[in-house]
Protein backbone atom coordinates (compact mmCIF):
# COMPACT_ATOMS: atom_id res chain seq x y z
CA UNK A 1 0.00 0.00 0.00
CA UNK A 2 2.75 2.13 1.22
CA UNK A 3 4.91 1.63 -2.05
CA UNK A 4 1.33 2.41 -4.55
CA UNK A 5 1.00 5.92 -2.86
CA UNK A 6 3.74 7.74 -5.05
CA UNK A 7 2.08 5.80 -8.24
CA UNK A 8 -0.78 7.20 -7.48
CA UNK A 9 -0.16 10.81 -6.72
CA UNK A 10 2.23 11.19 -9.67
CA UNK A 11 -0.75 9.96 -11.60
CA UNK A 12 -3.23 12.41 -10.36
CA UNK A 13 -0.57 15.15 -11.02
CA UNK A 14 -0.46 13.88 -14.65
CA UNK A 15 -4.14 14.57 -14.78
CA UNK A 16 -6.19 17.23 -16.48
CA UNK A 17 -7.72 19.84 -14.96
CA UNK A 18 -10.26 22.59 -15.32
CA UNK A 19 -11.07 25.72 -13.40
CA UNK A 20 -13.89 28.40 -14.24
CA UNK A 21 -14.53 31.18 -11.46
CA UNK A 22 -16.92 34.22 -11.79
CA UNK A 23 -16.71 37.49 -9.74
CA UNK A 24 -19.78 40.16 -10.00
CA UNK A 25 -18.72 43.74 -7.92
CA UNK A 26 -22.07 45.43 -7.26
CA UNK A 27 -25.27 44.42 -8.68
CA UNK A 28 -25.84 45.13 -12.67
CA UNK A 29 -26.85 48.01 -13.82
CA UNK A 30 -30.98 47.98 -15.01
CA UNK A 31 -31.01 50.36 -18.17
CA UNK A 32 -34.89 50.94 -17.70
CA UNK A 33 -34.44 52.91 -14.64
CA UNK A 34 -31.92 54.70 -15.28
CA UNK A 35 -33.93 55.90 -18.51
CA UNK A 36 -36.98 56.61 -16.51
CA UNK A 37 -34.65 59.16 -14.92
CA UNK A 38 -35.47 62.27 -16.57
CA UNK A 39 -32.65 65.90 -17.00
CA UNK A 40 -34.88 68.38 -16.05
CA UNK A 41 -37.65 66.27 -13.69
CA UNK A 42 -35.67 63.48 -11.98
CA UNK A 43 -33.62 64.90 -8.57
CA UNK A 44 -30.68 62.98 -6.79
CA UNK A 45 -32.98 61.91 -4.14
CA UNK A 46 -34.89 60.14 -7.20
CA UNK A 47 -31.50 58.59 -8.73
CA UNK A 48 -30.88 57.09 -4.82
CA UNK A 49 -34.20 56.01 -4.69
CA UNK A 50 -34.27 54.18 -7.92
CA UNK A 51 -30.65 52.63 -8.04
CA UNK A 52 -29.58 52.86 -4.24
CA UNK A 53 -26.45 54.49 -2.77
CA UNK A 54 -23.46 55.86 -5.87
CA UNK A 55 -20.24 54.08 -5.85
CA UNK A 56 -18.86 57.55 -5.90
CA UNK A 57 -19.97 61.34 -5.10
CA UNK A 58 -18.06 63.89 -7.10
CA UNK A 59 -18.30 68.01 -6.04
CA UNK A 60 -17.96 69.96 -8.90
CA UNK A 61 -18.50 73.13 -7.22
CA UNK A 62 -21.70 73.71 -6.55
CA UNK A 63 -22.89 71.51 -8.28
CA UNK A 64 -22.26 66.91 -7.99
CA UNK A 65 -22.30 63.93 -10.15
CA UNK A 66 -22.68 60.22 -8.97
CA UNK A 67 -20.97 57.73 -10.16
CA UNK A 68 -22.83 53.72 -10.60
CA UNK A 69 -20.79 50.78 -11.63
CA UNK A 70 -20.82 46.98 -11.65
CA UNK A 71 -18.23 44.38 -13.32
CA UNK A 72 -18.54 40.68 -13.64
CA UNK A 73 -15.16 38.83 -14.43
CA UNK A 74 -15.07 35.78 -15.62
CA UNK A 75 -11.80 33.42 -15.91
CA UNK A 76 -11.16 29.84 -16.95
CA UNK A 77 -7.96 27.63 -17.03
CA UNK A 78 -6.83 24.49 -18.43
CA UNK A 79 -4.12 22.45 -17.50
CA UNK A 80 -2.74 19.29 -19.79
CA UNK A 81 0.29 17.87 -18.61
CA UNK A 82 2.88 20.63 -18.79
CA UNK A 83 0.67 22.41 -21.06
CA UNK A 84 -1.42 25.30 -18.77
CA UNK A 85 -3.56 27.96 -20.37
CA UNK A 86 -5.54 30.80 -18.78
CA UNK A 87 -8.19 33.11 -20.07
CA UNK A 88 -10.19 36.58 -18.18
CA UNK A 89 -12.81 38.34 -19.10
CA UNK A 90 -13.93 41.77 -16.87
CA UNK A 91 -16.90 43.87 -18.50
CA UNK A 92 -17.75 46.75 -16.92
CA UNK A 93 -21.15 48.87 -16.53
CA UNK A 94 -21.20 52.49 -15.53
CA UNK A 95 -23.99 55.37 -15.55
CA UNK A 96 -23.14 58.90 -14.34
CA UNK A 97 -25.41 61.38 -13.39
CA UNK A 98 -25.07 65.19 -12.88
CA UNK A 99 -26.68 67.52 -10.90
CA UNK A 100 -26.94 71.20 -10.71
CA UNK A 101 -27.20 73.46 -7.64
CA UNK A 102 -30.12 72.75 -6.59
CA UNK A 103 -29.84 68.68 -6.52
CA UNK A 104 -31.92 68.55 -9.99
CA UNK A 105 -30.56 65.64 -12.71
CA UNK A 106 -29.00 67.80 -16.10
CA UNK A 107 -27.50 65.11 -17.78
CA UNK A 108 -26.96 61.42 -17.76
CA UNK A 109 -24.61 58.85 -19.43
CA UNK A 110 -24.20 54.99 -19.09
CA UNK A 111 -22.52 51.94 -20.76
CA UNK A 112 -24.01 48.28 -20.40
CA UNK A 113 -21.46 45.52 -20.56
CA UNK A 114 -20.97 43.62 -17.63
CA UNK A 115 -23.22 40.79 -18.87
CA UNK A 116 -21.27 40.40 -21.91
CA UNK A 117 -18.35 39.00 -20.06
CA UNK A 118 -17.20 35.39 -21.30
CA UNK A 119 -15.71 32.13 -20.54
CA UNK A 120 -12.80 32.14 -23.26
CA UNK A 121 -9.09 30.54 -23.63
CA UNK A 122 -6.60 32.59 -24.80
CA UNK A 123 -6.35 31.32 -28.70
CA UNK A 124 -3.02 31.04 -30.56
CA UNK A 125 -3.33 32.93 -34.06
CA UNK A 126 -5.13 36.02 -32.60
């Protein structure tokens, strides 16, 4: 039994192996509500109310901008024999919102992404 033990463990070493691991960092962004938030009509107590607390809070002046974001990365690896390969994928979503003075929304931008991160290995040729 005693003398089978290195067999075996150079044997499992020998053997293929997978990995696939997913990270998310805040929850996704939902596009509808952040266009049902209106320049002109919508305030910053109605951005927090709709999408929760900013990752960031940005003074310009007088007047602020908040800052939303959310990433999912995605990685996979594959390891035959003394052959190891390793792929990541991080997609990003973001929305910013500005405010004037007086707390009311004047502009908006966002991005949608973070859902189109992927499982991929890194493939020679490209």
């Amino acid at each position: 039994m005693i003398k089978t033990l290195p067999s075996l463990f150079a044997v499992l070493l020998l053997l293929p192996a997978c990995v696939y691991s997913q990270g998310n960092r805040h929850q996704l962004l939902d596009p509808e509500l952040i266009e049902a938030l209106e320049p002109g009509e919508s305030t910053a107590q109605d951005v927090v109310t709709a999408l929760g607390a900013p990752t960031e809070v940005v003074q310009l002046g007088r007047r602020s901008a908040y800052r939303y974001d959310a990433s999912v990365s995605k990685q996979v690896g594959l390891v035959l024999l003394f052959v190891a390969l390793h792929g990541s994928d991080t997609q990003e979503d973001r929305a910013w919102f500005f405010f004037d003075e007086d707390g009311l929304l004047t502009h908006r931008a966002a991005t949608f992404a973070a859902a189109n991160a992927d499982f991929s290995l890194p493939v020679v040729g490209e």
